[in-house]
PDB file of N, CA and C in Angstrom:
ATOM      1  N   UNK A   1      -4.519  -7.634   5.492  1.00  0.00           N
ATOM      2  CA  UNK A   1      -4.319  -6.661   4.446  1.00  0.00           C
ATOM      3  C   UNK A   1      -5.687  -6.203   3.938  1.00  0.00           C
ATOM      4  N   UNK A   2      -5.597  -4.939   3.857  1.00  0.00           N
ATOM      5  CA  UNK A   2      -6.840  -4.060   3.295  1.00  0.00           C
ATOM      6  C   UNK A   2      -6.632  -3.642   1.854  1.00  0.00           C
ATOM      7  N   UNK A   3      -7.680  -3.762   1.082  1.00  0.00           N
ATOM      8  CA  UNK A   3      -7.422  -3.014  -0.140  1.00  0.00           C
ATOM      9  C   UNK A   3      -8.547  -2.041  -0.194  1.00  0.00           C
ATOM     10  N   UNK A   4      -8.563  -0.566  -0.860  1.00  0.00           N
ATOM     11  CA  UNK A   4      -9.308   0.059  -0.867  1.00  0.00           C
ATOM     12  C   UNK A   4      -9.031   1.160  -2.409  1.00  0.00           C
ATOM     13  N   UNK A   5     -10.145   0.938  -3.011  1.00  0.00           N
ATOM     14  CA  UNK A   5     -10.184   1.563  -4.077  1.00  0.00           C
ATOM     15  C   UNK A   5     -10.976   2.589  -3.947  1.00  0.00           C
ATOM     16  N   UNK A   6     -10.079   4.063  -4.365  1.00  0.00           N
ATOM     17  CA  UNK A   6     -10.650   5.515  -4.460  1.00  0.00           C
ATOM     18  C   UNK A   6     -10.620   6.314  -5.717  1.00  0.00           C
ATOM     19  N   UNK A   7     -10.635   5.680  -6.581  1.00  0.00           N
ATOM     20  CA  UNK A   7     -10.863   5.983  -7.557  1.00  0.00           C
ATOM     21  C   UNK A   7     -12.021   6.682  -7.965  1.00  0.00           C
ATOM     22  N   UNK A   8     -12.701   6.169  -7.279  1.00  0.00           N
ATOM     23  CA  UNK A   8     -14.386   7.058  -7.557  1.00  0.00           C
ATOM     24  C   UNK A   8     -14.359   8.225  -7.295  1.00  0.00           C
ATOM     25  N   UNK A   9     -13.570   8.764  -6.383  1.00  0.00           N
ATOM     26  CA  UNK A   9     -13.511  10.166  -5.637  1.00  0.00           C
ATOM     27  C   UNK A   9     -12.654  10.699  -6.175  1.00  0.00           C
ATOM     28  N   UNK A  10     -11.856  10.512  -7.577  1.00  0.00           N
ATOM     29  CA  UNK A  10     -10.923  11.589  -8.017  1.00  0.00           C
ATOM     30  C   UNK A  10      -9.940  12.030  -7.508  1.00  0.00           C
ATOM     31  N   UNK A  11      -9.924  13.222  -7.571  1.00  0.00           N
ATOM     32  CA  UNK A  11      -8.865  14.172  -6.433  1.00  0.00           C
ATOM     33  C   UNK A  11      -9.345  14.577  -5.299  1.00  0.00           C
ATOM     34  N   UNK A  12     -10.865  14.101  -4.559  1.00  0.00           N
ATOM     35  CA  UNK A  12     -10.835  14.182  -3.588  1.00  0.00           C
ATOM     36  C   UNK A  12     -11.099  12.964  -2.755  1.00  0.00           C
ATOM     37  N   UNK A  13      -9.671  12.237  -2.563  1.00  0.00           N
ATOM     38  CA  UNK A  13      -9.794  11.488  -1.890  1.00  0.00           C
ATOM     39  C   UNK A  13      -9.287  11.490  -0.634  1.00  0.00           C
ATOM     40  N   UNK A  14      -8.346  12.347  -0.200  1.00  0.00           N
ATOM     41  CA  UNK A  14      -7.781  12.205   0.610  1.00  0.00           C
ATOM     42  C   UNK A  14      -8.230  12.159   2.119  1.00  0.00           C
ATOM     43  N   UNK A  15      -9.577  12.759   2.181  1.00  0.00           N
ATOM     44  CA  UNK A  15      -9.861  12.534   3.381  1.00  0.00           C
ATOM     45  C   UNK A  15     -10.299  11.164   3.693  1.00  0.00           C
ATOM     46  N   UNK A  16     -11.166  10.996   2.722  1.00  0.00           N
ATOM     47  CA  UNK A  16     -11.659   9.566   2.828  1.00  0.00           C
ATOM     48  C   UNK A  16     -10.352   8.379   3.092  1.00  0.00           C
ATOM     49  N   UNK A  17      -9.351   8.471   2.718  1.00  0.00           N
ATOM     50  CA  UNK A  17      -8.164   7.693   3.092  1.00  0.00           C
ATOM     51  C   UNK A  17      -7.698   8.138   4.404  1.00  0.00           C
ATOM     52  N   UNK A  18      -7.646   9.405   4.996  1.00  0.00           N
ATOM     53  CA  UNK A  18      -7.498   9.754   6.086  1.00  0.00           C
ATOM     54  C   UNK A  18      -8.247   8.790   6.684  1.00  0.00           C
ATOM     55  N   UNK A  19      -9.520   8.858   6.731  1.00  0.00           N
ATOM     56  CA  UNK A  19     -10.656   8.329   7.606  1.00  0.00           C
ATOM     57  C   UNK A  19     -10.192   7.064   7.906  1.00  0.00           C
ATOM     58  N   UNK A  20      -9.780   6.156   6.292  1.00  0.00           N
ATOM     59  CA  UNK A  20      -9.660   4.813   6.565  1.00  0.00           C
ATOM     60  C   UNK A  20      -8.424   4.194   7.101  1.00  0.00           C
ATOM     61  N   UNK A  21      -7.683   5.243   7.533  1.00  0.00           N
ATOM     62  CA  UNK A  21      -5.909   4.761   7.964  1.00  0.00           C
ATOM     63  C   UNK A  21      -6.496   4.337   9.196  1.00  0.00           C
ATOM     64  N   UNK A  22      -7.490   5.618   9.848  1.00  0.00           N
ATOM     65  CA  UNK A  22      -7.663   5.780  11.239  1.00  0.00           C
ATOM     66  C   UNK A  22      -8.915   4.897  11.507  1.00  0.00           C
ATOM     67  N   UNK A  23      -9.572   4.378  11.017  1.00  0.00           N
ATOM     68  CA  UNK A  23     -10.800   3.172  11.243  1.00  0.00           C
ATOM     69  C   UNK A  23     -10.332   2.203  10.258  1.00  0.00           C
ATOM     70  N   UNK A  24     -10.134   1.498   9.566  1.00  0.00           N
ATOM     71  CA  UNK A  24      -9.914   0.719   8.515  1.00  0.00           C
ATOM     72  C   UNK A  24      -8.791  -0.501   8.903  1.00  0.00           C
ATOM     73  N   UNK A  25      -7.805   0.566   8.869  1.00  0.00           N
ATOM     74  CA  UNK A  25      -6.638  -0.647   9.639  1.00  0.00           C
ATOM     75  C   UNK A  25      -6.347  -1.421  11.202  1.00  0.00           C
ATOM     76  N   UNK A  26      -5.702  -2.077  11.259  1.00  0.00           N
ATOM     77  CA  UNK A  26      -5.688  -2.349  13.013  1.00  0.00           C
ATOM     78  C   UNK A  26      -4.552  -2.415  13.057  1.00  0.00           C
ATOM     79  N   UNK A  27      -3.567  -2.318  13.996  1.00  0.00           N
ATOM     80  CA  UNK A  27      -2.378  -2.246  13.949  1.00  0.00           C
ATOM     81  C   UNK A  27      -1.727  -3.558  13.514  1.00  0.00           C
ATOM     82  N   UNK A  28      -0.639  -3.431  13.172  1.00  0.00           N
ATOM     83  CA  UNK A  28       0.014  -4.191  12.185  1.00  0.00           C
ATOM     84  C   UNK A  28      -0.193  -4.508  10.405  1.00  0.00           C
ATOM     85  N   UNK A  29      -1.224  -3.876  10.674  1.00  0.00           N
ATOM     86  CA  UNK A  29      -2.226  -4.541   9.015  1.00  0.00           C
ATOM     87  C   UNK A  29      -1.764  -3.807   7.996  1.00  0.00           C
ATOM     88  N   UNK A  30      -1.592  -3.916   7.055  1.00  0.00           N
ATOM     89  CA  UNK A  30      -1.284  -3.165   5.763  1.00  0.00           C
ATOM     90  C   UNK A  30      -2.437  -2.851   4.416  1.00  0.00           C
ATOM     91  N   UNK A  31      -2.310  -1.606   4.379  1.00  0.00           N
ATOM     92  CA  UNK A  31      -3.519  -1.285   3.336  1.00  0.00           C
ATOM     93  C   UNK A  31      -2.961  -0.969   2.060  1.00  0.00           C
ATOM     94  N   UNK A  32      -3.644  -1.495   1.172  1.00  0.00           N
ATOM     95  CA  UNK A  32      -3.165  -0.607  -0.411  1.00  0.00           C
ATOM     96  C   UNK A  32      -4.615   0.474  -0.461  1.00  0.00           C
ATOM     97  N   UNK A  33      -4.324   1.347  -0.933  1.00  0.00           N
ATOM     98  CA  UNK A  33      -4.688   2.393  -1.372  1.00  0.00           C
ATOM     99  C   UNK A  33      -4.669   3.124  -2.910  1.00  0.00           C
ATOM    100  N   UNK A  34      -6.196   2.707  -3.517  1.00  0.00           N
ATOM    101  CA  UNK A  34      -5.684   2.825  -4.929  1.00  0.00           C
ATOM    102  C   UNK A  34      -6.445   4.092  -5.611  1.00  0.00           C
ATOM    103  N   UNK A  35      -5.811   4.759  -6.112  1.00  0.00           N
ATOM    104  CA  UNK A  35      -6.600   6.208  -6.391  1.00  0.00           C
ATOM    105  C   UNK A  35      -6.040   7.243  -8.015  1.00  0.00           C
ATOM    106  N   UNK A  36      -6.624   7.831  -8.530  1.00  0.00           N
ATOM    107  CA  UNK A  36      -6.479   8.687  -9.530  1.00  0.00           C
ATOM    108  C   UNK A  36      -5.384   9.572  -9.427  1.00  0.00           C
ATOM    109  N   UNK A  37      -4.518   9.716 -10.229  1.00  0.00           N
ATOM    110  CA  UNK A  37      -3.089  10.301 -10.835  1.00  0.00           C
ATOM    111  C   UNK A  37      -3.776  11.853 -10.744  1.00  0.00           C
ATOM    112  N   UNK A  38      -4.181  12.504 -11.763  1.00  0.00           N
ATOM    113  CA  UNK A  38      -4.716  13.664 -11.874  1.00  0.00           C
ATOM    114  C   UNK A  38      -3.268  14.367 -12.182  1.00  0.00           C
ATOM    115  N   UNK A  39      -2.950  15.363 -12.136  1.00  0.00           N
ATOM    116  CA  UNK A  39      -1.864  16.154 -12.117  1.00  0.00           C
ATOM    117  C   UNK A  39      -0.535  15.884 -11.283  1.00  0.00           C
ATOM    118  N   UNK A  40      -0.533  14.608 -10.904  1.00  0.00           N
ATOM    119  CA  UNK A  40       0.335  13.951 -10.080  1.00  0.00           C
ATOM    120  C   UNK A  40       0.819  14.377  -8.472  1.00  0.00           C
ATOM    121  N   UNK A  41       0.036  15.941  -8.230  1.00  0.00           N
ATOM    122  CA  UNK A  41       0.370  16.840  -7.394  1.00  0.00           C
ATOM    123  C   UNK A  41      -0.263  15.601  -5.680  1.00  0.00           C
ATOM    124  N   UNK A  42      -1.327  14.603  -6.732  1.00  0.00           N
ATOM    125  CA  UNK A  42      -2.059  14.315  -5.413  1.00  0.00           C
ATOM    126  C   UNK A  42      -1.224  12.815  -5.100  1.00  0.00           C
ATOM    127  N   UNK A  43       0.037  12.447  -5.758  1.00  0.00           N
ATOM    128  CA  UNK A  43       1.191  10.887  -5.509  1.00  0.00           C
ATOM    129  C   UNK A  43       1.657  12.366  -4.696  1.00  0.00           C
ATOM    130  N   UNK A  44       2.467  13.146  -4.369  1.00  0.00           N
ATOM    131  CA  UNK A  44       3.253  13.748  -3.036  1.00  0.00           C
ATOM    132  C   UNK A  44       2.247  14.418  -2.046  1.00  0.00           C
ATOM    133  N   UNK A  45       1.266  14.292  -2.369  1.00  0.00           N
ATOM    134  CA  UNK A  45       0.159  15.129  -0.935  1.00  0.00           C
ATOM    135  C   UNK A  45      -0.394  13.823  -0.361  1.00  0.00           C
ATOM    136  N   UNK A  46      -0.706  12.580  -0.951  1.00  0.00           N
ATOM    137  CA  UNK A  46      -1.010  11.678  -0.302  1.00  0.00           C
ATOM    138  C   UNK A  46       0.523  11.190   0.173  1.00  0.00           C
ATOM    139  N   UNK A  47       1.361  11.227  -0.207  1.00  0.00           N
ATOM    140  CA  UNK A  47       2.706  10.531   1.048  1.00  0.00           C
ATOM    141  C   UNK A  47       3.152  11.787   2.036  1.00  0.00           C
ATOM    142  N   UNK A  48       2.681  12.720   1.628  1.00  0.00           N
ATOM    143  CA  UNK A  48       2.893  13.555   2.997  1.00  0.00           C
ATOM    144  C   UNK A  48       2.121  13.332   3.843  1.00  0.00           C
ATOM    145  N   UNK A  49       0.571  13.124   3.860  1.00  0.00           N
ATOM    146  CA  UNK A  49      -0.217  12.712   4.650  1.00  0.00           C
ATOM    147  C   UNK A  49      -0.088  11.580   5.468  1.00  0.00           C
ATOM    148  N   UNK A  50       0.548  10.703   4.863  1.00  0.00           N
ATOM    149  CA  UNK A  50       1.123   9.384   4.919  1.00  0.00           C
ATOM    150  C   UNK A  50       2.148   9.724   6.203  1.00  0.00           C
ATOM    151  N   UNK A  51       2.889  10.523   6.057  1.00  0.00           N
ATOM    152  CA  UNK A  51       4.851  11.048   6.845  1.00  0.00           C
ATOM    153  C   UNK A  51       3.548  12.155   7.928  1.00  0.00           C
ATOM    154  N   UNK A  52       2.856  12.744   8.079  1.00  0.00           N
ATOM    155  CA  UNK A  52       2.289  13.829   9.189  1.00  0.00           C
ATOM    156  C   UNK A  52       1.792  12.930  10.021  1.00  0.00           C
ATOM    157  N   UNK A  53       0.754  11.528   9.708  1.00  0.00           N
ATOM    158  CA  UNK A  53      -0.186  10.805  10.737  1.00  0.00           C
ATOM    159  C   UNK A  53       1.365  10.133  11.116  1.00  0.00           C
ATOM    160  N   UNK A  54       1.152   9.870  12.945  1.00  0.00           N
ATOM    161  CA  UNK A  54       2.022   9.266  13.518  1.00  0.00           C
ATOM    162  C   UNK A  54       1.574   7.525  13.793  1.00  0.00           C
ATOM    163  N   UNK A  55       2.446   7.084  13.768  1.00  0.00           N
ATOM    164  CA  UNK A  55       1.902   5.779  13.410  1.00  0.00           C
ATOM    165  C   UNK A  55       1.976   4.483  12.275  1.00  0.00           C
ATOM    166  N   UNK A  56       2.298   5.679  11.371  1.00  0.00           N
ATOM    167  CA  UNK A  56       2.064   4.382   9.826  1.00  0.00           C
ATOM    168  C   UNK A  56       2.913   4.702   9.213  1.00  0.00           C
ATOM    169  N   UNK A  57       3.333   3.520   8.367  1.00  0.00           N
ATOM    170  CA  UNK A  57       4.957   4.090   7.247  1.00  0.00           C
ATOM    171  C   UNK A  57       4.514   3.601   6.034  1.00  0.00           C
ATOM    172  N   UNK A  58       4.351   4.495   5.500  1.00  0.00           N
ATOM    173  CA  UNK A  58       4.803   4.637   3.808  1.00  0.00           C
ATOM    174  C   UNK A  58       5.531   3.311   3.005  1.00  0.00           C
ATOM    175  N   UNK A  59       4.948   2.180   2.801  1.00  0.00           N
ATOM    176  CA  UNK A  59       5.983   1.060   2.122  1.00  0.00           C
ATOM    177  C   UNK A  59       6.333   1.234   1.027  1.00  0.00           C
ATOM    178  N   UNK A  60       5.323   1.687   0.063  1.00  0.00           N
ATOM    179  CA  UNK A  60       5.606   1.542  -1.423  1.00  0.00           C
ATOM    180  C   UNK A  60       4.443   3.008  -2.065  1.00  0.00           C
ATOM    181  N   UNK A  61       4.896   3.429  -2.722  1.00  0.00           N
ATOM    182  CA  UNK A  61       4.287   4.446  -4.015  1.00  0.00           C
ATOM    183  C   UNK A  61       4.354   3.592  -5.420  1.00  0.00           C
ATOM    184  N   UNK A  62       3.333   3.434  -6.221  1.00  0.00           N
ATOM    185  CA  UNK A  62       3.752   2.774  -7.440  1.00  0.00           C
ATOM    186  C   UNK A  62       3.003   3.172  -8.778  1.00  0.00           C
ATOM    187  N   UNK A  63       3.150   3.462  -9.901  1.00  0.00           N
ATOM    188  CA  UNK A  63       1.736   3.679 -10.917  1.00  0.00           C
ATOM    189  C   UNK A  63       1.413   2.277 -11.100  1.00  0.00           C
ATOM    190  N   UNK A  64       0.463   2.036 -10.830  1.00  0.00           N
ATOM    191  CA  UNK A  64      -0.435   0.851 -11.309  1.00  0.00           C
ATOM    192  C   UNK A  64      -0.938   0.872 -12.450  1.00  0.00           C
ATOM    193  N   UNK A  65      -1.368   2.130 -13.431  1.00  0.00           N
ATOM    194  CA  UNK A  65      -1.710   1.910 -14.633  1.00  0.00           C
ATOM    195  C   UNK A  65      -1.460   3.355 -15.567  1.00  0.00           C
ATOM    196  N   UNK A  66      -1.940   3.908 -17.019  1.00  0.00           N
ATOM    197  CA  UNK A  66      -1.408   5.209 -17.190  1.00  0.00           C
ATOM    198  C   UNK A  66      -2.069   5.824 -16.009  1.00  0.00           C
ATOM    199  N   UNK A  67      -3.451   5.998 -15.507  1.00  0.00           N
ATOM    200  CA  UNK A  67      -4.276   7.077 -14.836  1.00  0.00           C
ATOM    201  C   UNK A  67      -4.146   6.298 -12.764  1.00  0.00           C
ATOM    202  N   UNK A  68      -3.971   5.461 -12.651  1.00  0.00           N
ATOM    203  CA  UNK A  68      -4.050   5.054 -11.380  1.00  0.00           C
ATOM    204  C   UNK A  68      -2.690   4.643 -11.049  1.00  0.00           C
ATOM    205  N   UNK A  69      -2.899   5.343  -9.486  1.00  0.00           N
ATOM    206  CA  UNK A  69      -1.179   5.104  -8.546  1.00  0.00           C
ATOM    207  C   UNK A  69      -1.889   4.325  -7.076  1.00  0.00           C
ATOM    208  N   UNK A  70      -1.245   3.548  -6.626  1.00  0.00           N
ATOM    209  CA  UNK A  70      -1.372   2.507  -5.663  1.00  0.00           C
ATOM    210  C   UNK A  70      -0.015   3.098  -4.417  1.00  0.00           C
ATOM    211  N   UNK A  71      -0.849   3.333  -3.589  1.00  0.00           N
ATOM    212  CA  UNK A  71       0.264   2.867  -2.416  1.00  0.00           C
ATOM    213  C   UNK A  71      -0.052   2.210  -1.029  1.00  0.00           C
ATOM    214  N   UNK A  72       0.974   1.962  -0.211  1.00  0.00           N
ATOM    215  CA  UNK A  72       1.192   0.536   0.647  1.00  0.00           C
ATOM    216  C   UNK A  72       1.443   1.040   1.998  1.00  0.00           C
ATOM    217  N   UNK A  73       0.584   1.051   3.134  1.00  0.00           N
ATOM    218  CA  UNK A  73       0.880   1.810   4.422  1.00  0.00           C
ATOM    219  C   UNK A  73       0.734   0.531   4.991  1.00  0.00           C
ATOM    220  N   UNK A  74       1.595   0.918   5.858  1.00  0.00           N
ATOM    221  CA  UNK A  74       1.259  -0.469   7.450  1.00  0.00           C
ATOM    222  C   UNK A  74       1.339   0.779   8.299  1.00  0.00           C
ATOM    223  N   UNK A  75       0.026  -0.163   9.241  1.00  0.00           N
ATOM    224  CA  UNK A  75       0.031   0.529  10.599  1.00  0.00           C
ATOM    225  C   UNK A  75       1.017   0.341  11.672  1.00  0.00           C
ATOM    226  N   UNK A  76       1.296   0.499  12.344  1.00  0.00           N
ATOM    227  CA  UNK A  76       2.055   0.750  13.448  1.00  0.00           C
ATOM    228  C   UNK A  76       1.510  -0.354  14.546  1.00  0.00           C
ATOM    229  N   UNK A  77       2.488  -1.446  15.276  1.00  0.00           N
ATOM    230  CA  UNK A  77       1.774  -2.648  15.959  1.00  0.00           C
ATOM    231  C   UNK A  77       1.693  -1.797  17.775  1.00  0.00           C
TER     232      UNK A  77
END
């Protein structure tokens, strides 16, 4: 299990999580992914990103705090 905090990057994190689905994990492994709320627009653009890469499923979406949302991908074995 990977944890990776993106919080630093705001609303632009998503590539950088891109990057790390595709180098970061190894198959089977599960990452949390923890990142900034913002207008909430970026909890459904990060699980679409999540549903487009082939390979990894979506376990969990969650708010972790008022301003930070956490979610839970496993890779694909």
């Amino acid at each position: 299990m990977q944890r990776y905090d993106l919080r630093h990057l705001h609303e632009n994190f998503y590539d950088r999580m891109d990057e790390l689905l595709d180098t970061g994990l190894q198959a089977g492994e599960v990452g949390i992914f923890l990142f900034e709320v913002g207008d909430y627009s970026s909890i459904q653009k990060s699980a679409d990103l999540i549903k487009e890469k082939e390979g990894f499923e979506l376990m969990n979406s969650i708010k972790f705090n008022e301003v930070d949302w956490t979610i839970v991908v496993k890779k694909a074995k």
